[in-house]
Protein backbone atom coordinates (compact mmCIF):
# COMPACT_ATOMS: atom_id res chain seq x y z
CA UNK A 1 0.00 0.00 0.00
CA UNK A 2 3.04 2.32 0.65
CA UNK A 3 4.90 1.58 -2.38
CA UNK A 4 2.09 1.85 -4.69
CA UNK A 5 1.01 5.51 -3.11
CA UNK A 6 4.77 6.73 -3.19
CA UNK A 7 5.04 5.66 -6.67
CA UNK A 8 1.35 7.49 -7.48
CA UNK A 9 1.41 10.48 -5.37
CA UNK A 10 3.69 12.59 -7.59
CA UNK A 11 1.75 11.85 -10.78
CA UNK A 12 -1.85 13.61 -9.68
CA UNK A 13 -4.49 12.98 -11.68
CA UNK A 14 -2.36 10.07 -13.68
CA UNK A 15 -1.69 7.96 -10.36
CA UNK A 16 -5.73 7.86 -10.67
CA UNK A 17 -5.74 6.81 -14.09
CA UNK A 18 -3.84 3.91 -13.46
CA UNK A 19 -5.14 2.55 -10.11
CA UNK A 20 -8.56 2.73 -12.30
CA UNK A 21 -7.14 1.19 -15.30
CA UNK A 22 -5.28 -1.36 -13.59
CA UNK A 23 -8.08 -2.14 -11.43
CA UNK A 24 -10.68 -2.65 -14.31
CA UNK A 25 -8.65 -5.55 -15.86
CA UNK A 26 -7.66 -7.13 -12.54
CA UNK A 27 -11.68 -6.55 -11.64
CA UNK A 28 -12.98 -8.29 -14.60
CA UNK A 29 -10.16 -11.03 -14.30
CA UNK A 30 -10.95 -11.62 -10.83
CA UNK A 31 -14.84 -12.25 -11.15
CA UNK A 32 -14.06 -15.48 -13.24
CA UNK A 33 -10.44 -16.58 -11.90
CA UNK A 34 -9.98 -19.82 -10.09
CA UNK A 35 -10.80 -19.67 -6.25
CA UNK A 36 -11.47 -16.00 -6.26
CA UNK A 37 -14.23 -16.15 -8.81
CA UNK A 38 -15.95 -19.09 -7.58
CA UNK A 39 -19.73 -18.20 -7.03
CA UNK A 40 -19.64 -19.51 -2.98
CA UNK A 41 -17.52 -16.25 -2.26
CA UNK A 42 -19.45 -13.72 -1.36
CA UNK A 43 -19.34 -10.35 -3.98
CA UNK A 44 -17.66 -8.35 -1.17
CA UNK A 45 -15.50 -10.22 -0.67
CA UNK A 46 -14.51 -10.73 -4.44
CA UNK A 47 -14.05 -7.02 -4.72
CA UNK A 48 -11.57 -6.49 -1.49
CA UNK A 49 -9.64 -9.02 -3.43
CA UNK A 50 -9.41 -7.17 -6.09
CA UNK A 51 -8.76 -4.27 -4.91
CA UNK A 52 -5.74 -6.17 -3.10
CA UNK A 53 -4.56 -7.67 -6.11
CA UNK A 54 -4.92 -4.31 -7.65
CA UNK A 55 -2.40 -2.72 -5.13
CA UNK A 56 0.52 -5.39 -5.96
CA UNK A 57 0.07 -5.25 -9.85
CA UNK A 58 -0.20 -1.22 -10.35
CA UNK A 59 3.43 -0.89 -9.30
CA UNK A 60 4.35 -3.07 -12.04
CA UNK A 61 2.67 -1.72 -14.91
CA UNK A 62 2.69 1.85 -13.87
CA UNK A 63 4.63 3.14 -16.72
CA UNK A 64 3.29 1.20 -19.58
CA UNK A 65 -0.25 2.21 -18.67
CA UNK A 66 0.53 5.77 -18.63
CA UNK A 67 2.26 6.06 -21.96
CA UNK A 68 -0.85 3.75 -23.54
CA UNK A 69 -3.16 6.17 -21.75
CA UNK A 70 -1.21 9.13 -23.08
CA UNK A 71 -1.11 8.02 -26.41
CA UNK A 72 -5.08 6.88 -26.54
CA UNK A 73 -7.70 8.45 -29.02
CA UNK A 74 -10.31 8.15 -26.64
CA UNK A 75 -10.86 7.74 -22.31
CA UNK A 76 -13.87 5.32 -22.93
CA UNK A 77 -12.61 3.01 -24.98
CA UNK A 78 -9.20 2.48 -23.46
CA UNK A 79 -10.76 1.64 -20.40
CA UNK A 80 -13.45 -0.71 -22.56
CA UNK A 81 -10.28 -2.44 -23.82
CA UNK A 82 -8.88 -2.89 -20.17
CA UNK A 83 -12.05 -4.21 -19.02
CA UNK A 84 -12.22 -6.51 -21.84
CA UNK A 85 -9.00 -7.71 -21.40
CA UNK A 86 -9.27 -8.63 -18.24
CA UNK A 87 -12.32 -10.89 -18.51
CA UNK A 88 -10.56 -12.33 -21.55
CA UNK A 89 -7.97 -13.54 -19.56
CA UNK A 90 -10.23 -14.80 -16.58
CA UNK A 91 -12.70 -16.69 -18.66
CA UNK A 92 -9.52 -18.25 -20.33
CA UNK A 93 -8.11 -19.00 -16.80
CA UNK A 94 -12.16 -20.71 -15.69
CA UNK A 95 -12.13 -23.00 -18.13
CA UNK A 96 -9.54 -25.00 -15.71
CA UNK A 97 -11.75 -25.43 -12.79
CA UNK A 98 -14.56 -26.05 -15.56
CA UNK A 99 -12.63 -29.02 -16.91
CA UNK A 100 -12.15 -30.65 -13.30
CA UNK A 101 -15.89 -30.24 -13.02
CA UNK A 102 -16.25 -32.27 -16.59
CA UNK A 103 -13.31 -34.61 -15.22
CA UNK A 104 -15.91 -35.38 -11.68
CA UNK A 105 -18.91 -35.71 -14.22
CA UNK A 106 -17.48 -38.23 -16.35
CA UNK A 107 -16.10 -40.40 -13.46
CA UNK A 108 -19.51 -40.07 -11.86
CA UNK A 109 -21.35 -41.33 -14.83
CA UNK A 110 -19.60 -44.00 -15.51
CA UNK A 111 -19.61 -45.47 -12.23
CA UNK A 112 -23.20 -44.95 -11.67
CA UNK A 113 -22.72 -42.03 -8.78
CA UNK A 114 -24.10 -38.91 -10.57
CA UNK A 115 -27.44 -39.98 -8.59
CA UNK A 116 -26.43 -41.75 -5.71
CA UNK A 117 -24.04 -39.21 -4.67
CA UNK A 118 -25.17 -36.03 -6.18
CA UNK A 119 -24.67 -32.81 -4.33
CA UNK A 120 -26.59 -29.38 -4.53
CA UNK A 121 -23.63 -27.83 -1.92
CA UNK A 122 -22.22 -25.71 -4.98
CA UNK A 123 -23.87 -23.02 -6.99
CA UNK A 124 -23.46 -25.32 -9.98
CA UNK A 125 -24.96 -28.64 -9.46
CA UNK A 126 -22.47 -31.28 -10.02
CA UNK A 127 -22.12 -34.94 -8.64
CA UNK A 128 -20.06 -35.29 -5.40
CA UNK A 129 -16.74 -36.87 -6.91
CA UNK A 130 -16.95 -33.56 -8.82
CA UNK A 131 -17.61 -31.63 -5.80
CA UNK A 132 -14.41 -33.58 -4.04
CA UNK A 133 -12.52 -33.02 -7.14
CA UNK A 134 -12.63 -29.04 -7.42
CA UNK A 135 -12.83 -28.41 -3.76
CA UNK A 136 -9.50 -29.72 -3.00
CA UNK A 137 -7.98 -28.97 -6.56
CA UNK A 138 -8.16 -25.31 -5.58
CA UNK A 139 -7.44 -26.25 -1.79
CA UNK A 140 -4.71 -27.68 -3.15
CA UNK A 141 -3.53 -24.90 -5.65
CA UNK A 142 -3.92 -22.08 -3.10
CA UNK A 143 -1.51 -24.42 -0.59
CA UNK A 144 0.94 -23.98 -3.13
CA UNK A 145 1.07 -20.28 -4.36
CA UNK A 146 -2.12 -19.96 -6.44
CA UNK A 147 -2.57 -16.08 -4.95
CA UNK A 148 1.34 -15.73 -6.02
CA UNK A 149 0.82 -17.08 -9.93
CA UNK A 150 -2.31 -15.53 -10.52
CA UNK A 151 -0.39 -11.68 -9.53
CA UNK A 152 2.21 -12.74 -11.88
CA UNK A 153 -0.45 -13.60 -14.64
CA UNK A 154 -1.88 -10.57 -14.61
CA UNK A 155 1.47 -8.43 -14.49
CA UNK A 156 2.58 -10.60 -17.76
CA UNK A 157 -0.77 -10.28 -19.52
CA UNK A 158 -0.07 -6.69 -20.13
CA UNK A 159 2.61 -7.65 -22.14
CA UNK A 160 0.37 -9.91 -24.17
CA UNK A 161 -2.30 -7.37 -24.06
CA UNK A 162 -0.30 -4.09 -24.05
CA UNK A 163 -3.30 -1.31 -22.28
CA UNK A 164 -5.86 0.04 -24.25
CA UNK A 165 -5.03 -2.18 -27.20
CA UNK A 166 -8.39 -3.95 -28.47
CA UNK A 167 -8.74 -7.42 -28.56
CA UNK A 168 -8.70 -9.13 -32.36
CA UNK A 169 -11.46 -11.26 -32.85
CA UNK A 170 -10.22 -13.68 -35.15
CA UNK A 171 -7.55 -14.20 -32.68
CA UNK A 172 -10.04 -14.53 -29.49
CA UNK A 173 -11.49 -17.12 -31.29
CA UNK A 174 -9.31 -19.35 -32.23
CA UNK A 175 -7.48 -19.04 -28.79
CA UNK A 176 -11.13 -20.11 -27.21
CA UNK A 177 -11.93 -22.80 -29.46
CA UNK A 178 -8.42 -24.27 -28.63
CA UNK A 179 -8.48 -23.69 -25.15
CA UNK A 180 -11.63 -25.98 -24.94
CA UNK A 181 -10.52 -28.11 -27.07
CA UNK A 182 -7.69 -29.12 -24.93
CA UNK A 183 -9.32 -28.73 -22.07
CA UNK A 184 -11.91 -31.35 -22.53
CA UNK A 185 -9.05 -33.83 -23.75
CA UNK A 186 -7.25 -33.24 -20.53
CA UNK A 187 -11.06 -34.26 -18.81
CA UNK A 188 -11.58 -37.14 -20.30
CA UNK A 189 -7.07 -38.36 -19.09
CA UNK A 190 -8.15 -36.87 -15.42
CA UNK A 191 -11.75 -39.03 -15.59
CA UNK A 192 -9.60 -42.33 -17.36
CA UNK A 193 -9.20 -44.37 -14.30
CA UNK A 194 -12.85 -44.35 -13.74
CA UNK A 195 -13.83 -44.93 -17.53
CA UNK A 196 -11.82 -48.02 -17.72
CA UNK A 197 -13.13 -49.19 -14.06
CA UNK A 198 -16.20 -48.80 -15.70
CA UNK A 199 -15.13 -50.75 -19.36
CA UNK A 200 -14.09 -53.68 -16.91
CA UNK A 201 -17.16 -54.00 -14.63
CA UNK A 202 -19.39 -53.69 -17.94
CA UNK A 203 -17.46 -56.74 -19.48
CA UNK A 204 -17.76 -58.79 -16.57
CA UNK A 205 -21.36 -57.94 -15.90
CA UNK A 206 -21.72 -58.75 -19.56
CA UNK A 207 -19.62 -62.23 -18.54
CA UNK A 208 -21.03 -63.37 -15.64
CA UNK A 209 -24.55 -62.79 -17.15
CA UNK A 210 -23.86 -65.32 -20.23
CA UNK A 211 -22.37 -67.58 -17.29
CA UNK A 212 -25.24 -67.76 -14.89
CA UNK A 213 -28.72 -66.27 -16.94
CA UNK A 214 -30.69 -66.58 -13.49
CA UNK A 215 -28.46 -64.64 -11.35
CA UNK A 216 -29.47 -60.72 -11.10
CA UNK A 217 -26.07 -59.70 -12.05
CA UNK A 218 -26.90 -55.63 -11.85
CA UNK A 219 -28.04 -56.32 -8.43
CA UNK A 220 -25.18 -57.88 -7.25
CA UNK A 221 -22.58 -55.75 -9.49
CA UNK A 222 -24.07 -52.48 -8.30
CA UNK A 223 -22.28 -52.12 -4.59
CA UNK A 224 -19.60 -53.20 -6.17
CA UNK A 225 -18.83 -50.78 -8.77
CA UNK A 226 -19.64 -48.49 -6.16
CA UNK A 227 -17.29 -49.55 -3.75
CA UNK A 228 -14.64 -49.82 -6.85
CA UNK A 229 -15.02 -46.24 -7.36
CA UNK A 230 -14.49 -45.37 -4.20
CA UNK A 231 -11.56 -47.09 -4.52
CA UNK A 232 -10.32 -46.21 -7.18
CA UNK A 233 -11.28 -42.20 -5.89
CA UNK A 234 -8.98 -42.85 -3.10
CA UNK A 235 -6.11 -44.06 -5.00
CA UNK A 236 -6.57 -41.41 -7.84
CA UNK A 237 -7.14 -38.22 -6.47
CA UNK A 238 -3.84 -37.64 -5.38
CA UNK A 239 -2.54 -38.10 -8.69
CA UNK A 240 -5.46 -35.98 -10.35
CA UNK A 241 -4.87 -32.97 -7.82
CA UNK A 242 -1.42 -32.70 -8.99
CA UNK A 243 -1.53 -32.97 -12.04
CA UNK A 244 -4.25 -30.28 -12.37
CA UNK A 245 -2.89 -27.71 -10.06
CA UNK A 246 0.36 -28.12 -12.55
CA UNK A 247 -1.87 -27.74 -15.21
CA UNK A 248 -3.64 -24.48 -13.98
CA UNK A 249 -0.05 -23.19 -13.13
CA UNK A 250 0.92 -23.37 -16.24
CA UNK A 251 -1.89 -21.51 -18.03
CA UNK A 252 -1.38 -19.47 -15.34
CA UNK A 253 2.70 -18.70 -16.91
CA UNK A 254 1.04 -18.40 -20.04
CA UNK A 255 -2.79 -17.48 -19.64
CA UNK A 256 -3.21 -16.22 -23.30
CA UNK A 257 -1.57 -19.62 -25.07
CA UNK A 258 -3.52 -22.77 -25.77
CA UNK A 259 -1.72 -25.36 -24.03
CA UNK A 260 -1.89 -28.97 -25.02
């Protein structure tokens, strides 16, 4: 808070111009990142945070923001452009936590736990392994720096977004239809362990009933795919976990690049 009214107070007017530029992308950003955006925290508190994480990037980027403001046609739309930005980069960022969601929804299907174990305890309905799945994904990524790397995002974007600059469409798509793209690929590797739990009980159901006609194989199989994904929940998640968090890290290093 010192550093960043030091560095303001001599510019006047300007040192306002960038805490409100600055504050509109990291604003907009925050309202969709991971953790911060989530729709369980309270709106209050989602704007002290912003306002925080608008105190430690401004010092950063005070000088390119001035010399973009300085050299903009127009007040409205270089703040448009900031605001823009900004969600841009935290819709780009969501689509993690909305792939672990996808991951928990798969494995729940397939196991036959989307009902049994559904869960209205989030803002988004979603089964419980999905509930498990994001809650201690971002438990997991704020244990290890996620406040940190999402700063450093945002202090980097401006290099990938210089301020004021619009946003080119052609390139906002593409970079959104890849981003989902490989984000729904890296679902479907988190949800494989269930998937192929699933491919094995299916064959032996299938198996079993050829074997024995009279036996009520699904209810006999039932508890135990249940119990097998529970299992196989226990043994997986802390491979998942890790694997994501690593993942969101490194969109986080390079928010605006598609990576596989």
């Amino acid at each position: 808070m010192t550093a960043l009214a030091e560095l303001l107070a001599p510019m006047g007017a300007m040192g306002l111009v960038v805490a409100a530029a600055v504050f509109l992308r990291v604003g907009a950003a925050a309202f969709a990142l991971p953790g911060i955006g989530e729709q369980a925290v309270p709106v209050r508190f989602r704007l002290v945070l912003a306002l925080g994480i608008s105190l430690a990037v401004a010092p950063a980027v005070a000088g390119p923001v001035l010399e973009a403001w300085a050299a903009a046609p127009a007040a409205p739309a270089f703040l448009l452009a900031e605001a823009a930005a900004g969600l841009a980069m935290g819709l780009g960022l969501r689509v993690a936590v909305g792939l672990l969601q996808v991951a928990g929804a798969k494995a729940a299907q397939a196991t036959s736990l989307a009902q049994v174990l559904g869960s209205g305890a989030t803002p988004d309905p979603m089964p419980a392994i999905g509930v498990l799945l994001v809650t201690g994904g971002l438990a997991l990524a704020f244990a290890t720096g996620l406040h940190v790397h999402i700063v450093a995002a945002l202090i980097a974007s401006y290099d990938v977004l210089p301020p004021g600059a619009a946003l080119p469409a052609g390139d906002l798509a593409a970079w959104g239809t890849g981003l989902m793209s490989a984000a729904f690929g890296l679902a479907f590797s988190l949800a494989a362990p269930f998937l192929i739990l699933a491919l094995l009980y299916n064959v032996a159901l299938g198996a079993i009933n050829r074997a024995m006609p009279q036996l009520m194989v699904a209810l006999v199989g039932a508890p135990a795919l249940t119990f097998g994904a529970l299992v196989v929940l226990l043994l997986a998640a802390p491979l998942i976990l890790p694997l994501w968090r690593d993942h969101l890290f490194a969109r986080l290093a390079s928010p605006l690049a598609v990576l596989p």
